[in-house]
C-alpha atoms as a PDB file:
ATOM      1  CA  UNK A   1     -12.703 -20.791  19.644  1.00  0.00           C
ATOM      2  CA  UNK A   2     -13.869 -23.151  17.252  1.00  0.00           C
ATOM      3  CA  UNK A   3     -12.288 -24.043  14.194  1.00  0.00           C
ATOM      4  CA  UNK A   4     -14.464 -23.508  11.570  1.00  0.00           C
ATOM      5  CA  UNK A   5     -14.353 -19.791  10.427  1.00  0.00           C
ATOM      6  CA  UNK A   6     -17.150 -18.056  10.137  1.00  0.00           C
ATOM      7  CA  UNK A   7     -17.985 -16.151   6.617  1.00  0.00           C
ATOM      8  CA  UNK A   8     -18.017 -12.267   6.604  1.00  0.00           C
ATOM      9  CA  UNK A   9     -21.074 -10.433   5.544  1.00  0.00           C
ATOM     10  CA  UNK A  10     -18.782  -7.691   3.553  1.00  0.00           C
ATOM     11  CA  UNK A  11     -18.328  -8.553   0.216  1.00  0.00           C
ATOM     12  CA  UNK A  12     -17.166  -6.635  -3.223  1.00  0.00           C
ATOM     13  CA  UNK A  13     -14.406  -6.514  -6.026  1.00  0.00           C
ATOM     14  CA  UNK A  14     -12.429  -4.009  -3.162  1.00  0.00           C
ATOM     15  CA  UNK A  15     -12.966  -6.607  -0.376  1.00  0.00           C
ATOM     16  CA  UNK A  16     -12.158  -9.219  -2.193  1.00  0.00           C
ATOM     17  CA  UNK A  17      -8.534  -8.003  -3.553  1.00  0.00           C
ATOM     18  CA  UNK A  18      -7.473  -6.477   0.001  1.00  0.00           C
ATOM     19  CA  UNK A  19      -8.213 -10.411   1.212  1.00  0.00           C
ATOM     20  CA  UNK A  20      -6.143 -11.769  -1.591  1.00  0.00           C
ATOM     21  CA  UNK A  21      -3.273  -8.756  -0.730  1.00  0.00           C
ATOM     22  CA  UNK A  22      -3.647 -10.038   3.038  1.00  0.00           C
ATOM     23  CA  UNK A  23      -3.375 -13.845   2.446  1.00  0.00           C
ATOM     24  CA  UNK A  24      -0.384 -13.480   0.161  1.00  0.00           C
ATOM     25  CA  UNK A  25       1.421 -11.119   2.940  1.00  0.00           C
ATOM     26  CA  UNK A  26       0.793 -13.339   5.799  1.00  0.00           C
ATOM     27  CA  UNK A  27       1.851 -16.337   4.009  1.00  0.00           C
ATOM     28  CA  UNK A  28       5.058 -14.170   2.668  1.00  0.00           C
ATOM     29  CA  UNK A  29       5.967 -13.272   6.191  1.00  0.00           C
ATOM     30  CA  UNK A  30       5.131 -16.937   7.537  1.00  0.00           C
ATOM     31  CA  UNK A  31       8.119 -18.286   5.027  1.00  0.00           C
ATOM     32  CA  UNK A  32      10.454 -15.638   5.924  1.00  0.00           C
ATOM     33  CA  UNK A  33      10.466 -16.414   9.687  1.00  0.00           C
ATOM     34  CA  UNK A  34      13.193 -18.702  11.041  1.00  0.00           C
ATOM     35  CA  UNK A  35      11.748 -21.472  12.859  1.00  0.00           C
ATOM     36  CA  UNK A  36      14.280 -21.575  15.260  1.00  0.00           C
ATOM     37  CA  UNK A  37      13.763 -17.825  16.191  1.00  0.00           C
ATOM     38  CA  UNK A  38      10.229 -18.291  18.019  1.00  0.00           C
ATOM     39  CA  UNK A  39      11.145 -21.640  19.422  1.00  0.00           C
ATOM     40  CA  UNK A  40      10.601 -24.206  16.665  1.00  0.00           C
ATOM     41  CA  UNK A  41      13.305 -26.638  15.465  1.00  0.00           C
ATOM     42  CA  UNK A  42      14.144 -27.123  11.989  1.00  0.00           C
ATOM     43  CA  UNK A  43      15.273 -30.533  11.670  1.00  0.00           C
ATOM     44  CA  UNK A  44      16.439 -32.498   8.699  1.00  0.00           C
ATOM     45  CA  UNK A  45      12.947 -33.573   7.183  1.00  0.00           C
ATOM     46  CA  UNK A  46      11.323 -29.798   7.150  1.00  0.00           C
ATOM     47  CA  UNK A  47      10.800 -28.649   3.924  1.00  0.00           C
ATOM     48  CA  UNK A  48       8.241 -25.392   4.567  1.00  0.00           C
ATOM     49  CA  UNK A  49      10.435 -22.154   4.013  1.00  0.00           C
ATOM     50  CA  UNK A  50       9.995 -20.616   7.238  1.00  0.00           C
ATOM     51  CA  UNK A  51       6.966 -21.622   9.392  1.00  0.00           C
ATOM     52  CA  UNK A  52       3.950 -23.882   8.600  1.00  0.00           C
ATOM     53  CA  UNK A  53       0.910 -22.138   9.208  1.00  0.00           C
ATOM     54  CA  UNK A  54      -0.185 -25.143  12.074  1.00  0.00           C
ATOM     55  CA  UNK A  55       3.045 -23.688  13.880  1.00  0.00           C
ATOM     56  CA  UNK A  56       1.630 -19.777  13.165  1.00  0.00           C
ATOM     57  CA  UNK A  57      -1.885 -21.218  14.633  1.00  0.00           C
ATOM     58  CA  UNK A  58       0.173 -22.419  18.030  1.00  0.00           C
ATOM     59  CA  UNK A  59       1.589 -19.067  18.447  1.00  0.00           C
ATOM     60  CA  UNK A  60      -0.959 -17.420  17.988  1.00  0.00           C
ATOM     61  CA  UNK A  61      -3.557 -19.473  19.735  1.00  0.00           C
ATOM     62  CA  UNK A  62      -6.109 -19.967  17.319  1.00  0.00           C
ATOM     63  CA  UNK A  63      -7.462 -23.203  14.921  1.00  0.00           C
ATOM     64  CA  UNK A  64      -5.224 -23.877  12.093  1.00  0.00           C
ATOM     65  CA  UNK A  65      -8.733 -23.709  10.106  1.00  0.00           C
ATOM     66  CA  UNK A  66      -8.861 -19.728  10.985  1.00  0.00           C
ATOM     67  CA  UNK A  67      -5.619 -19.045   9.885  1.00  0.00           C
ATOM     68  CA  UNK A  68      -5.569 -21.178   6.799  1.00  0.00           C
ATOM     69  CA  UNK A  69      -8.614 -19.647   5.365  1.00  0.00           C
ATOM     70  CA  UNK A  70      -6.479 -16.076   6.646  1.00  0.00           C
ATOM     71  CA  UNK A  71      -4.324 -16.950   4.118  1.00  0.00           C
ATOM     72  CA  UNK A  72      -6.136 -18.189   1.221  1.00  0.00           C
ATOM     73  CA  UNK A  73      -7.977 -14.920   1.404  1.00  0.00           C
ATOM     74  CA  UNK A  74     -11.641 -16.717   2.563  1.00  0.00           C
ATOM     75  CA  UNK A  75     -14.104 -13.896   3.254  1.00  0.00           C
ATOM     76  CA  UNK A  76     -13.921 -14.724   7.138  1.00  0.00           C
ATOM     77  CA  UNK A  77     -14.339 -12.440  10.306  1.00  0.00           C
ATOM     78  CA  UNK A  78     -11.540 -12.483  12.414  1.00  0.00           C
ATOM     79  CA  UNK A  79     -11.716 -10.479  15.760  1.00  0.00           C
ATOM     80  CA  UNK A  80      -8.972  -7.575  16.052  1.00  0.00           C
ATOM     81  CA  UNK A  81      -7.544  -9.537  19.336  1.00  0.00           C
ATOM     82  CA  UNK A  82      -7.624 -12.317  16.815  1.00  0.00           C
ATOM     83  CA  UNK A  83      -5.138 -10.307  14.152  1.00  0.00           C
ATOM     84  CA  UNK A  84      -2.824  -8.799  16.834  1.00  0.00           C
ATOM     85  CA  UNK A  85      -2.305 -12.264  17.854  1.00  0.00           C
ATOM     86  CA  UNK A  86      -1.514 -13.511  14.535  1.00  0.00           C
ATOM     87  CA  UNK A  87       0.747 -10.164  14.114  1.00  0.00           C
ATOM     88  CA  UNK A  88       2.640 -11.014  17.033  1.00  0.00           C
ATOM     89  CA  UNK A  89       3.048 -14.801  16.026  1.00  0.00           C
ATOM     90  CA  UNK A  90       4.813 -13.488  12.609  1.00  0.00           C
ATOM     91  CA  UNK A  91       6.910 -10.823  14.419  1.00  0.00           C
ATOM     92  CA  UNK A  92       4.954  -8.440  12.633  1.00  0.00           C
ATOM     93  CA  UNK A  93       6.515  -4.329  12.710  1.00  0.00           C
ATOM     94  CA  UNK A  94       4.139  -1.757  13.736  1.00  0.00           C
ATOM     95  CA  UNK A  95       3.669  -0.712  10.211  1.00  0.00           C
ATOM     96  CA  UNK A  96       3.285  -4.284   9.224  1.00  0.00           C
ATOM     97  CA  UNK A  97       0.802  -4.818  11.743  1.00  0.00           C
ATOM     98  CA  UNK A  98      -1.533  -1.590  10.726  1.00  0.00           C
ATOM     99  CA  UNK A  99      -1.116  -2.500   7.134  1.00  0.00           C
ATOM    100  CA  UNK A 100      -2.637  -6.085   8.199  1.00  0.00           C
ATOM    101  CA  UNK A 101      -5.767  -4.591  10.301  1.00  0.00           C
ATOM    102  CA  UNK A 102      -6.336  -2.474   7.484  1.00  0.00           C
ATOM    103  CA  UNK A 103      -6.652  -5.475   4.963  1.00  0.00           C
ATOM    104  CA  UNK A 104      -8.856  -7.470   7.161  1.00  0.00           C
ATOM    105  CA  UNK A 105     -10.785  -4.099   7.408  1.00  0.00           C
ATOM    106  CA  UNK A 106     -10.333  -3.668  11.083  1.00  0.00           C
ATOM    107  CA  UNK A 107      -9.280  -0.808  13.120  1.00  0.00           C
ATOM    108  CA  UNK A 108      -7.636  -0.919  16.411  1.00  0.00           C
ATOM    109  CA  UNK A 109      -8.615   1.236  19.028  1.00  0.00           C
ATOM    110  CA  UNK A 110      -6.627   4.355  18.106  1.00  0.00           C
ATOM    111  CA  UNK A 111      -7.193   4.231  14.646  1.00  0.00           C
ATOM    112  CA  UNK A 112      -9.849   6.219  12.933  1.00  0.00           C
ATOM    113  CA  UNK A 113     -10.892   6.026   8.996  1.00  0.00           C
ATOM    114  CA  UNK A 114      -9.096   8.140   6.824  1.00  0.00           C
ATOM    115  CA  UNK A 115      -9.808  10.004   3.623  1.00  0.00           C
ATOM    116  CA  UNK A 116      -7.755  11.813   1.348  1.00  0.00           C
ATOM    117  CA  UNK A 117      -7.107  15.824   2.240  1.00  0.00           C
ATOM    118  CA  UNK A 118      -7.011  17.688  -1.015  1.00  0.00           C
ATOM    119  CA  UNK A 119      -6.816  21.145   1.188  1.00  0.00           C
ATOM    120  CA  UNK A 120      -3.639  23.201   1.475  1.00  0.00           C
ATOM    121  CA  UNK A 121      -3.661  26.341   3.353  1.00  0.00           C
ATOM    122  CA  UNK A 122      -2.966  30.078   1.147  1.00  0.00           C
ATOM    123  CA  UNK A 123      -0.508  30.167   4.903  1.00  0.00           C
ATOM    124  CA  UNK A 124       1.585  27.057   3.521  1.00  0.00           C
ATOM    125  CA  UNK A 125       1.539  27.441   0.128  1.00  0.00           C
ATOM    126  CA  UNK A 126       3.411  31.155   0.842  1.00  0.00           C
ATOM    127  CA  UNK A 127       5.915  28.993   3.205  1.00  0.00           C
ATOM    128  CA  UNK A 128       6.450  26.864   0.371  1.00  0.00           C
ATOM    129  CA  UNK A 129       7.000  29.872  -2.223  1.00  0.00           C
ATOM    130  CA  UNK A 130       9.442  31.341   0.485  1.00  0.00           C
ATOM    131  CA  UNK A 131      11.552  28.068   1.085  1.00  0.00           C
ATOM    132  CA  UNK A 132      15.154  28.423  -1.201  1.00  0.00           C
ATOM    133  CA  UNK A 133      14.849  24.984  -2.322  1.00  0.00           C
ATOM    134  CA  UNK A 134      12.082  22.650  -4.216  1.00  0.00           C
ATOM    135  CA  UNK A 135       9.354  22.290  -1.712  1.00  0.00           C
ATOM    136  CA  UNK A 136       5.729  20.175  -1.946  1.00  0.00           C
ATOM    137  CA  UNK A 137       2.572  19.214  -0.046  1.00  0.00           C
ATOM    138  CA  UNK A 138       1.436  15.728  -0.517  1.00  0.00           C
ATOM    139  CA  UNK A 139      -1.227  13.643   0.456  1.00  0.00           C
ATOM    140  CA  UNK A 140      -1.566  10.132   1.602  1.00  0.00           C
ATOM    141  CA  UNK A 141      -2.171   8.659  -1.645  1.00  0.00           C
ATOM    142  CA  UNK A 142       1.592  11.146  -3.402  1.00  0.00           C
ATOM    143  CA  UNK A 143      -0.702  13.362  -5.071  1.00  0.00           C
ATOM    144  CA  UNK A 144       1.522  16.815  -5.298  1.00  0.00           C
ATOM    145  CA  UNK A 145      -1.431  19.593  -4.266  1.00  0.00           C
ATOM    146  CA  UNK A 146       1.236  22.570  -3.915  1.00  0.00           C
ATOM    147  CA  UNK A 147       4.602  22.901  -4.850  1.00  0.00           C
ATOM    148  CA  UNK A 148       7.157  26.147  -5.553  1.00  0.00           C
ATOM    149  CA  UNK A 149       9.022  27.698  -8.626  1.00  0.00           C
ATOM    150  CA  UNK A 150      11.904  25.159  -8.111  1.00  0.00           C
ATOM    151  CA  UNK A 151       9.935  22.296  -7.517  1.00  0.00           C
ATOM    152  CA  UNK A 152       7.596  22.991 -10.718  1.00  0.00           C
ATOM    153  CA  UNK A 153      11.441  23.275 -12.358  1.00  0.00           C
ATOM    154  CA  UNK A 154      12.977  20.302 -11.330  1.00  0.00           C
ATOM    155  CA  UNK A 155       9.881  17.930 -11.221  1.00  0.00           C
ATOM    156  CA  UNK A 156       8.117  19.605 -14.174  1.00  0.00           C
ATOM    157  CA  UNK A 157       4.551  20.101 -11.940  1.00  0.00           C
ATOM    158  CA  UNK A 158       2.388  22.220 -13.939  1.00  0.00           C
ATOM    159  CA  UNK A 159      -1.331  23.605 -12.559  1.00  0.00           C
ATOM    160  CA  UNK A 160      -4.100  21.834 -14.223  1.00  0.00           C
ATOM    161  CA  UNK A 161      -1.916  18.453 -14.958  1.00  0.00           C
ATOM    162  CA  UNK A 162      -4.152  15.690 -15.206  1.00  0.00           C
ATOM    163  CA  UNK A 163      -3.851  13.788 -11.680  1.00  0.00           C
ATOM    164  CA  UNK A 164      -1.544  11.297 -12.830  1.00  0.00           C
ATOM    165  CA  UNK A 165       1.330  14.050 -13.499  1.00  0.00           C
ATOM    166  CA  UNK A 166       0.524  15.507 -10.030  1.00  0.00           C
ATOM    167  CA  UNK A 167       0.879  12.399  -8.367  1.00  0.00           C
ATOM    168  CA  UNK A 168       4.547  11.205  -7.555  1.00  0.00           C
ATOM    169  CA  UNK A 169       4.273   7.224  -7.280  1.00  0.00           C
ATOM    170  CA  UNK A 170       2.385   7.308 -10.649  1.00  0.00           C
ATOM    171  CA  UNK A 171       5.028   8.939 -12.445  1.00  0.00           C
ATOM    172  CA  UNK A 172       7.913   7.088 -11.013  1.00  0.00           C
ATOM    173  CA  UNK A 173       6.471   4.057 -12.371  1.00  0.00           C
ATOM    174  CA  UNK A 174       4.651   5.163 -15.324  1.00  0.00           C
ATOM    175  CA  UNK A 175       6.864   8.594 -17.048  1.00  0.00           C
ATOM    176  CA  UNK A 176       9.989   7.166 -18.667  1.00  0.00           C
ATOM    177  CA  UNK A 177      11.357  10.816 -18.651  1.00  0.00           C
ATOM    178  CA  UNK A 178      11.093  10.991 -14.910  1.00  0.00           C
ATOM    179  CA  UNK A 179      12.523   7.551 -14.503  1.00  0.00           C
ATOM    180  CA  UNK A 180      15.493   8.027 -16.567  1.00  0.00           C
ATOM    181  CA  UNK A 181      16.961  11.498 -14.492  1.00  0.00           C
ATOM    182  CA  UNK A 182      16.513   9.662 -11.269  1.00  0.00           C
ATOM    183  CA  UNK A 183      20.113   8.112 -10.821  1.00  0.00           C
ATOM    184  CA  UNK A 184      19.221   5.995  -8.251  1.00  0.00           C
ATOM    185  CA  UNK A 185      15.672   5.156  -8.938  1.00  0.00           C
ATOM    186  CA  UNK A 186      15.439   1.694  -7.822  1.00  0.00           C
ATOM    187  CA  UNK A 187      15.741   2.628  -4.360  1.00  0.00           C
ATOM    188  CA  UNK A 188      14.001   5.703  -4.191  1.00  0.00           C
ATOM    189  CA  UNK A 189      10.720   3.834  -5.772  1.00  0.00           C
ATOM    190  CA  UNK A 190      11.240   0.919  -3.724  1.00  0.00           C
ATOM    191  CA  UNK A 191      11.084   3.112  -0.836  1.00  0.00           C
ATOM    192  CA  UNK A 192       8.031   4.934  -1.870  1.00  0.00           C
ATOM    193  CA  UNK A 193       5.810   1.531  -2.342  1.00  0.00           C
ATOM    194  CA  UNK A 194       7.021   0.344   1.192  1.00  0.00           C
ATOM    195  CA  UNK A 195       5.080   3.693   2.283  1.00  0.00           C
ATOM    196  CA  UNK A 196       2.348   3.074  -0.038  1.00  0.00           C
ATOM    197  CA  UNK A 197       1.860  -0.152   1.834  1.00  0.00           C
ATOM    198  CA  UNK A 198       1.468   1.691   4.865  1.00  0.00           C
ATOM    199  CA  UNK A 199      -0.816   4.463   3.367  1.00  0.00           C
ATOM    200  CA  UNK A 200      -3.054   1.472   1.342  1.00  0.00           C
ATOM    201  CA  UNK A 201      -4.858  -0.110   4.712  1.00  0.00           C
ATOM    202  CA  UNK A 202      -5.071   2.970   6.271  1.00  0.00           C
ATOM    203  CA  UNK A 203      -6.828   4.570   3.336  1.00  0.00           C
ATOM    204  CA  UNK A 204      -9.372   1.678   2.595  1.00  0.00           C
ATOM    205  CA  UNK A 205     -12.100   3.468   2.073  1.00  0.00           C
ATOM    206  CA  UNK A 206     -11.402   6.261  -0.914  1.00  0.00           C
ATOM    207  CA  UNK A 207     -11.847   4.786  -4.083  1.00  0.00           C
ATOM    208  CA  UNK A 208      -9.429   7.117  -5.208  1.00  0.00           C
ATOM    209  CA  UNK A 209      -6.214   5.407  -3.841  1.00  0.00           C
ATOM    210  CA  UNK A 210      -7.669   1.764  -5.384  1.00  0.00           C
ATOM    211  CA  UNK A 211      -7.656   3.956  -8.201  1.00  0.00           C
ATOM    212  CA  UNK A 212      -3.988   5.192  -8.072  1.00  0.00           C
ATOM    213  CA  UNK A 213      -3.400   1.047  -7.302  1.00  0.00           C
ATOM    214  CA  UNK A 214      -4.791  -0.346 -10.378  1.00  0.00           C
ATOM    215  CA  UNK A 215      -2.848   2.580 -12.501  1.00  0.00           C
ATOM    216  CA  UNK A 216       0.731   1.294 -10.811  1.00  0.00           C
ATOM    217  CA  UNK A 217      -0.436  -2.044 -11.385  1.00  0.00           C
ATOM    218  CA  UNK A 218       0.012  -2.073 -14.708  1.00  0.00           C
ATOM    219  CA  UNK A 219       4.038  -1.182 -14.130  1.00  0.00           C
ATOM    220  CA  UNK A 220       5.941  -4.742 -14.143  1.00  0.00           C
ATOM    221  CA  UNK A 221       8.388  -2.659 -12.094  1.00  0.00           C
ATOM    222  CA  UNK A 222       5.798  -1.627  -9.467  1.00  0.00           C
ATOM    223  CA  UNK A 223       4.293  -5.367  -8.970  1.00  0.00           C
ATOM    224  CA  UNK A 224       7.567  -6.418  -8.759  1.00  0.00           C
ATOM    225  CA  UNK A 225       7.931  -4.372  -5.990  1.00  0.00           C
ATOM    226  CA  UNK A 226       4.785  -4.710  -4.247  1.00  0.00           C
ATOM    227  CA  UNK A 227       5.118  -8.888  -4.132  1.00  0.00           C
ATOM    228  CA  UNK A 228       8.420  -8.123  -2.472  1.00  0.00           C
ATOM    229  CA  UNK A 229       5.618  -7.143   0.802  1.00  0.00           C
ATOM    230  CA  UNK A 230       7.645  -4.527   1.811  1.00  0.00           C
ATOM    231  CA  UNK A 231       6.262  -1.995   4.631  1.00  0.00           C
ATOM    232  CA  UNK A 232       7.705   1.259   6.354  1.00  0.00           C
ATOM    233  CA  UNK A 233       7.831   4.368   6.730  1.00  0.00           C
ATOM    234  CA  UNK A 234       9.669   7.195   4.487  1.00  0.00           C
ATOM    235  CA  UNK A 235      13.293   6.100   4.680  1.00  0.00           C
ATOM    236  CA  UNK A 236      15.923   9.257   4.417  1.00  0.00           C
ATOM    237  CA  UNK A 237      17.344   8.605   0.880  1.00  0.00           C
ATOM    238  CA  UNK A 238      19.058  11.485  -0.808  1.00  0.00           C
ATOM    239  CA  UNK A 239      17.243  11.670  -4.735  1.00  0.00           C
ATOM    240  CA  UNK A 240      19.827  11.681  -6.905  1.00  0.00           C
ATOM    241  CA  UNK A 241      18.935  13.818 -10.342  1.00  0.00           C
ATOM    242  CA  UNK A 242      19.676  14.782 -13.827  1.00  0.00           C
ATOM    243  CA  UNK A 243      18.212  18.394 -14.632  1.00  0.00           C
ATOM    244  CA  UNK A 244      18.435  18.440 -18.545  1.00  0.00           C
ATOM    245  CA  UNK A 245      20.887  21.924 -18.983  1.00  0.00           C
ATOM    246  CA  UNK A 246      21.842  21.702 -15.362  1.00  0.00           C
ATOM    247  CA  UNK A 247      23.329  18.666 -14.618  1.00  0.00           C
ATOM    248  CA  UNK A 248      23.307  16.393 -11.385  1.00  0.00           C
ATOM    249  CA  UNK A 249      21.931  17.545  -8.735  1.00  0.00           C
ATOM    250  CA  UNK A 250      21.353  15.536  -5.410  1.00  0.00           C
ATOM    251  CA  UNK A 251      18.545  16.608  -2.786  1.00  0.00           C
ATOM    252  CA  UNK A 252      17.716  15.497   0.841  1.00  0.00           C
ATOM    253  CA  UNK A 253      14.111  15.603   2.048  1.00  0.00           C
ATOM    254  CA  UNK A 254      13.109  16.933   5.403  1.00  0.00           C
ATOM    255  CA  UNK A 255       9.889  15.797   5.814  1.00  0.00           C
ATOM    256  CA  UNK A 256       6.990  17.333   8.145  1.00  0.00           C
ATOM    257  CA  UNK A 257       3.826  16.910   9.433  1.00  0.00           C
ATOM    258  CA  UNK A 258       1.555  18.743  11.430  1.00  0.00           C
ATOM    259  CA  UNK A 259      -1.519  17.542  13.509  1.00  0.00           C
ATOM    260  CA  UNK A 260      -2.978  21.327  12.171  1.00  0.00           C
ATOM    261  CA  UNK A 261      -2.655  19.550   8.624  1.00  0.00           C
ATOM    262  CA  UNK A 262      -4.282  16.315   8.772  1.00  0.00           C
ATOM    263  CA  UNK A 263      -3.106  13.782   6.228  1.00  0.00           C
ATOM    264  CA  UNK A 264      -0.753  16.114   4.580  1.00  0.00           C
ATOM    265  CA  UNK A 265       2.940  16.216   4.512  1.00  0.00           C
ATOM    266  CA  UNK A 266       5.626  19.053   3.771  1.00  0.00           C
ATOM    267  CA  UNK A 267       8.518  18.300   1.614  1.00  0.00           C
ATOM    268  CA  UNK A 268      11.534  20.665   1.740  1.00  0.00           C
ATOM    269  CA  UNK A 269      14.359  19.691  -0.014  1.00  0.00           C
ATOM    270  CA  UNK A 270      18.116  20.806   0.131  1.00  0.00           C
ATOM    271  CA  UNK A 271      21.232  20.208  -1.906  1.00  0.00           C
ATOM    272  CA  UNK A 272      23.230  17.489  -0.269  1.00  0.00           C
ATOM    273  CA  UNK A 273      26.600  19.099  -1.510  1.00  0.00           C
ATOM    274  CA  UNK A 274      28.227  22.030  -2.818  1.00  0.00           C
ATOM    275  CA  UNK A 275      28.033  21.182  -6.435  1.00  0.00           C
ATOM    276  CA  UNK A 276      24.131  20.196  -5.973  1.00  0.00           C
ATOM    277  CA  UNK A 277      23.818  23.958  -4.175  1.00  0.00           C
ATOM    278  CA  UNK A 278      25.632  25.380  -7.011  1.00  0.00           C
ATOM    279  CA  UNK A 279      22.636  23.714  -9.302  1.00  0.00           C
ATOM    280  CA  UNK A 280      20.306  24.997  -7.763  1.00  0.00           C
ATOM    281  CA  UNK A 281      21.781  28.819  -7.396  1.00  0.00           C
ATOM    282  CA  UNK A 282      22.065  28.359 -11.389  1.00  0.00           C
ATOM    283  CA  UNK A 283      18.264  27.302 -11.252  1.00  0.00           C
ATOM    284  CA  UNK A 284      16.669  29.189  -9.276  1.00  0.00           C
ATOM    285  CA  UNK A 285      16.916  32.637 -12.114  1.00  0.00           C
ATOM    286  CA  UNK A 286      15.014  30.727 -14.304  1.00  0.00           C
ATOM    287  CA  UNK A 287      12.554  30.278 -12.292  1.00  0.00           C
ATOM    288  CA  UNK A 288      11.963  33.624 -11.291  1.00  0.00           C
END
């Protein structure tokens, strides 16, 4: 393989940012590996944090040229065997590594384009009306398309909400009213843009998730977050709340999906203790 990298016909204000987002996470992971883990030593005159991209190139087996211009986000085609090799090189996860083919705007074999699903069946909205605690459908991109009586309650959904009030990430970030009765918002946000990494590459081509991008962009909170180049899946964090006239209340999430209900997931949430039960005994009368 030569060195010189050869220039990508794809170009655009979308291509162009998910380049940038890839550089700046492979050079991000490339500091945070210890040299001595893959079989480099560290010595006294080293002063890279982590790996120097030559040493990425020799793991991976590829000119230093392809993965510089990798990293300084060069509009470049790289080969998917190309990628998986540089994933492996920077001990990449599994999420990591899908999050990284969908920058480059690759798929692997397996992998199929997604859009967002807007659809939820009349059979799980009743299964959502029926559950006894605050239950949701969301989409790939946290849009809230169906919810129950005690979810509208506690999370204030209401039908006909401009997207941005439907849509869970954005009001994390962006509704100070939200923010403040979530006790422990720090890590329940931080855990929802690790998944948004995931759900970014996979969703690369609906301008509606760019869209949701630039509106958390504008949160000093969120980029904080996101240049932190965290990925994963939905960690099990209980959500720690303050219903105004109720009190605390604290829920766990049992999450669900279903290959019948492609790129949705079920939310059903129960109280984590007897007091947070008692809450929502008291709330669910109102509600009625």
């Amino acid at each position: 393989m030569s060195d010189q990298p050869e220039a990508s016909e794809r170009t655009g204000a979308g291509s162009t940012t998910r380049r940038a987002e890839l550089g700046a996470f492979l050079r991000a992971r490339r500091e945070a590996l210890d040299p001595e883990s893959v079989g480099f030593t560290r010595g006294k005159r080293r002063l890279t944090r982590g790996l120097r991209r030559e040493e990425v190139a020799e793991l991976a087996e590829i000119g230093v040229g392809w993965y510089s211009w990798l990293e300084q986000g060069r509009q470049i085609n790289v080969s998917v065997e190309v990628l998986a090799r540089v994933a492996q090189a920077l001990r990449l996860t599994m999420e990591e590594s899908v999050y990284v083919f969908g920058l480059a705007e690759k798929r692997t074999p397996v992998e199929t384009a997604q859009l967002l699903s807007f659809d939820v069946p009349a059979g799980v909205r009743t299964a959502l009306e029926t559950f006894g605690g605050p239950a949701t459908a969301v989409n790939g991109r946290f849009d809230v398309l169906a919810w129950n009586a005690l979810a509208a309650r506690i999370w204030g959904y209401e039908p006909g909400d401009d997207w941005r009030r439907l849509n869970h990430l954005w009001r994390m970030f962006r509704d100070p009213a939200l923010r403040a009765s979530v006790r422990n918002w720090e890590a329940v946000a931080a855990n929802g843009v690790g998944v948004l990494r995931a759900m970014y590459a996979q969703y690369d081509e609906d301008p509606l998730f760019d869209e949701l991008f630039s509106a958390l962009r504008e949160s000093p909170e969120f980029v904080r977050m996101w240049t932190s180049t965290q990925v994963g899946r939905p960690a099990e964090i209980p959500i720690e709340l303050d219903v105004p006239d109720y009190g605390a209340l604290e829920l766990r999430s049992l999450r669900l999906i279903s290959p019948a209900l492609p790129g949705i997931t079920l939310f059903f949430q129960t109280a984590a203790d007897g007091a947070s039960r008692a809450v929502l005994e008291r709330l669910a009368p109102a509600t009625g």
